[in-house]
Each structure stands twice: as structure tokens, then as C-alpha cells.
N, C-alpha and C. Protein backbone atom coordinates (compact mmCIF):
# COMPACT_ATOMS: atom_id res chain seq x y z
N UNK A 1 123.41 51.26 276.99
CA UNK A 1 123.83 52.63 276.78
C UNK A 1 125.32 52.75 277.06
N UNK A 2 126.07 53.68 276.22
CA UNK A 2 127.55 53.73 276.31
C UNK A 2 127.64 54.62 277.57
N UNK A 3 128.55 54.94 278.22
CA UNK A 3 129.03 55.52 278.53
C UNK A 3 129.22 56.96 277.88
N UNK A 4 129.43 57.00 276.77
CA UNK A 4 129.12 58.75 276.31
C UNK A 4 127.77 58.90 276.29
N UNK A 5 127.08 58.02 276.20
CA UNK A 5 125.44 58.91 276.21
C UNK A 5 124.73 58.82 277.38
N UNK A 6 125.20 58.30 278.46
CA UNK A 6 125.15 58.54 280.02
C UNK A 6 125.47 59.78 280.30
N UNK A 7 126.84 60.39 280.01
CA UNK A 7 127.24 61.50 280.21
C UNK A 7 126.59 62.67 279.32
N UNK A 8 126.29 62.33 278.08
CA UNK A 8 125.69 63.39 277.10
C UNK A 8 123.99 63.81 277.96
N UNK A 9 123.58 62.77 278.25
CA UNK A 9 122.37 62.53 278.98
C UNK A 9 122.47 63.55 280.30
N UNK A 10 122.99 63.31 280.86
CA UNK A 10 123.66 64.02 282.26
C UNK A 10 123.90 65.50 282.20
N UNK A 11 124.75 66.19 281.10
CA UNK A 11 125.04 67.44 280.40
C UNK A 11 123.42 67.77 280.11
N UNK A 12 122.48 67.45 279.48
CA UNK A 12 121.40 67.54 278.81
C UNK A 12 120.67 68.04 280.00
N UNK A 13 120.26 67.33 280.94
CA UNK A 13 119.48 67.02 281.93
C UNK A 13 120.50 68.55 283.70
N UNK A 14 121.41 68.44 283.46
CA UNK A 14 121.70 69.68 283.91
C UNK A 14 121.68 71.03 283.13
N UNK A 15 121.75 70.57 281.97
CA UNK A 15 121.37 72.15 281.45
C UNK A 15 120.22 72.49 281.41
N UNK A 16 119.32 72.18 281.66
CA UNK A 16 117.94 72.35 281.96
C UNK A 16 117.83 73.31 282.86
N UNK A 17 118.57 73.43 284.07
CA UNK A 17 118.26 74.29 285.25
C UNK A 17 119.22 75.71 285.10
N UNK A 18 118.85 76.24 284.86
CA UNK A 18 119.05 77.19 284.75
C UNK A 18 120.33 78.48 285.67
N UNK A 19 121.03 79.37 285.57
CA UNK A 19 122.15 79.43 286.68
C UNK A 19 120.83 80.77 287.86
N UNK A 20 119.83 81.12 287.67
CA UNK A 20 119.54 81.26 288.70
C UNK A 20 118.39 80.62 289.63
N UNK A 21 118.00 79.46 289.25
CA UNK A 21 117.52 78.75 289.65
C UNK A 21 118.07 77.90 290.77
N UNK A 22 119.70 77.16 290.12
CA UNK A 22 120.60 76.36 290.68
C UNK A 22 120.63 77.03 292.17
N UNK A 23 120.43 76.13 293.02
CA UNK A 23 120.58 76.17 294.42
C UNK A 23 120.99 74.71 295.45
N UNK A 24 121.44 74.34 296.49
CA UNK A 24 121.33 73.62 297.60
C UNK A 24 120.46 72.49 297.23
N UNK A 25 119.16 73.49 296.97
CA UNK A 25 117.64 72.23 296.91
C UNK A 25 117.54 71.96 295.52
N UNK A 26 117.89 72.14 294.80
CA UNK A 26 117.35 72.11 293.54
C UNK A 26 118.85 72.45 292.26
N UNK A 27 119.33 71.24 292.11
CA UNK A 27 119.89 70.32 291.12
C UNK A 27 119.58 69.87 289.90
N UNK A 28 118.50 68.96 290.29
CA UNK A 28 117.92 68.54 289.06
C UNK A 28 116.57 68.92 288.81
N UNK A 29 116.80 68.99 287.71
CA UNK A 29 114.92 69.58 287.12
C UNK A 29 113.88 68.27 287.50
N UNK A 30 112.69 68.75 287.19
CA UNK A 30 111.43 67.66 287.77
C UNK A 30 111.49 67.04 286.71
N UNK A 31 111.02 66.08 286.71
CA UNK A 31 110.66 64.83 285.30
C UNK A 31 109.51 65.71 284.60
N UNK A 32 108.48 66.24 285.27
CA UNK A 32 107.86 66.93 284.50
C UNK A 32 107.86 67.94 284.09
N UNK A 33 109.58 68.67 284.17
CA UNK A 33 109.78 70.03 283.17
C UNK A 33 109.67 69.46 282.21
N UNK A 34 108.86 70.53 281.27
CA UNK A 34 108.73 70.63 279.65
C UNK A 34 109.87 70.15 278.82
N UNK A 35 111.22 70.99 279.44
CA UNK A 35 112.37 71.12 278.99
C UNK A 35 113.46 69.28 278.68
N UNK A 36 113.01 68.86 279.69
CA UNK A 36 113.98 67.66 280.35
C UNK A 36 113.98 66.66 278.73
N UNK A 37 112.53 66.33 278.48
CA UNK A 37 112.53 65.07 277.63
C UNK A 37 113.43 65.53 276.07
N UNK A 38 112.84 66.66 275.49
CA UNK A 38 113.63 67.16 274.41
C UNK A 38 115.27 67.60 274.85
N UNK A 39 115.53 67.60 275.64
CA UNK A 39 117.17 67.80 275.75
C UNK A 39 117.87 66.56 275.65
N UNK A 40 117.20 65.72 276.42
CA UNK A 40 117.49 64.45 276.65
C UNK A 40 117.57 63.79 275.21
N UNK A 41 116.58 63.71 274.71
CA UNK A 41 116.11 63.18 273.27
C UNK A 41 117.30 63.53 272.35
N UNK A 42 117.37 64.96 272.20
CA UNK A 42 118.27 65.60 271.49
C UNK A 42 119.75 65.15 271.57
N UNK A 43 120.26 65.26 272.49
CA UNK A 43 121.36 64.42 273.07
C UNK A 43 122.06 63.40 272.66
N UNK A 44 120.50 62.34 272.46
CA UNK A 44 120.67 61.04 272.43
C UNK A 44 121.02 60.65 270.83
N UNK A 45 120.28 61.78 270.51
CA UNK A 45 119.77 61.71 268.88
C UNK A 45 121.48 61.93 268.55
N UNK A 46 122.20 62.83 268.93
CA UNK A 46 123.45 63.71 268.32
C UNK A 46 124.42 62.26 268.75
N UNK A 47 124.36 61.87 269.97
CA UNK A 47 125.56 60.70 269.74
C UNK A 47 125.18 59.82 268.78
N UNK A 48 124.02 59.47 268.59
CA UNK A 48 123.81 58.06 267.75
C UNK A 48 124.09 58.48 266.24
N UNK A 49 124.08 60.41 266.00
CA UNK A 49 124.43 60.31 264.27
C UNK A 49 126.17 60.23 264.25
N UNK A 50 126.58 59.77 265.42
CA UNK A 50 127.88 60.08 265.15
C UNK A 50 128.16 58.52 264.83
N UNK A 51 127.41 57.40 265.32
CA UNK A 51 128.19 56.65 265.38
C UNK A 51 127.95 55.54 264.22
């Protein structure tokens, strides 16, 4: 994995949580939000049509 899709990955996977959710304890979403795998996916999908 490049380095941009580490970071695209990363962007993906924090936008998941939401701004009133975001707290102290809670950063990252659970592996088993709904949300996580399709952001992620999506992400992954958008660098690879670039390249």
C-alpha cells in the first residue's frame, strides 16, 4: 500500500465518527460500525482510479 492510500484510508476511517460523538474515549469507530468498511472501500477504490 502507498502511502496515499494509508492516508486516504485514515481520512475515511475518521470520518466515520462523527463531530458529536468525537470525544477523549472515542476516536476511532468500532470495526463493527456499518459505516467503517464502505468508506474504507470507497477510498481505496478512488485512489486506484487515479492511478
Amino acid at each position: 500500500m502507498s502511502d496515499e492510500t494509508l492516508a486516504a484510508t485514515a481520512v475515511a476511517i475518521a470520518r466515520c465518527v462523527s463531530s458529536d460523538q468525537l470525544n477523549e474515549s472515542y476516536i476511532i469507530p468500532s470495526i463493527f460500525d456499518p459505516a467503517v468498511t464502505p468508506a474504507v472501500s470507497n477510498a481505496i477504490f478512488e485512489i486506484a482510479k487515479k492511478k
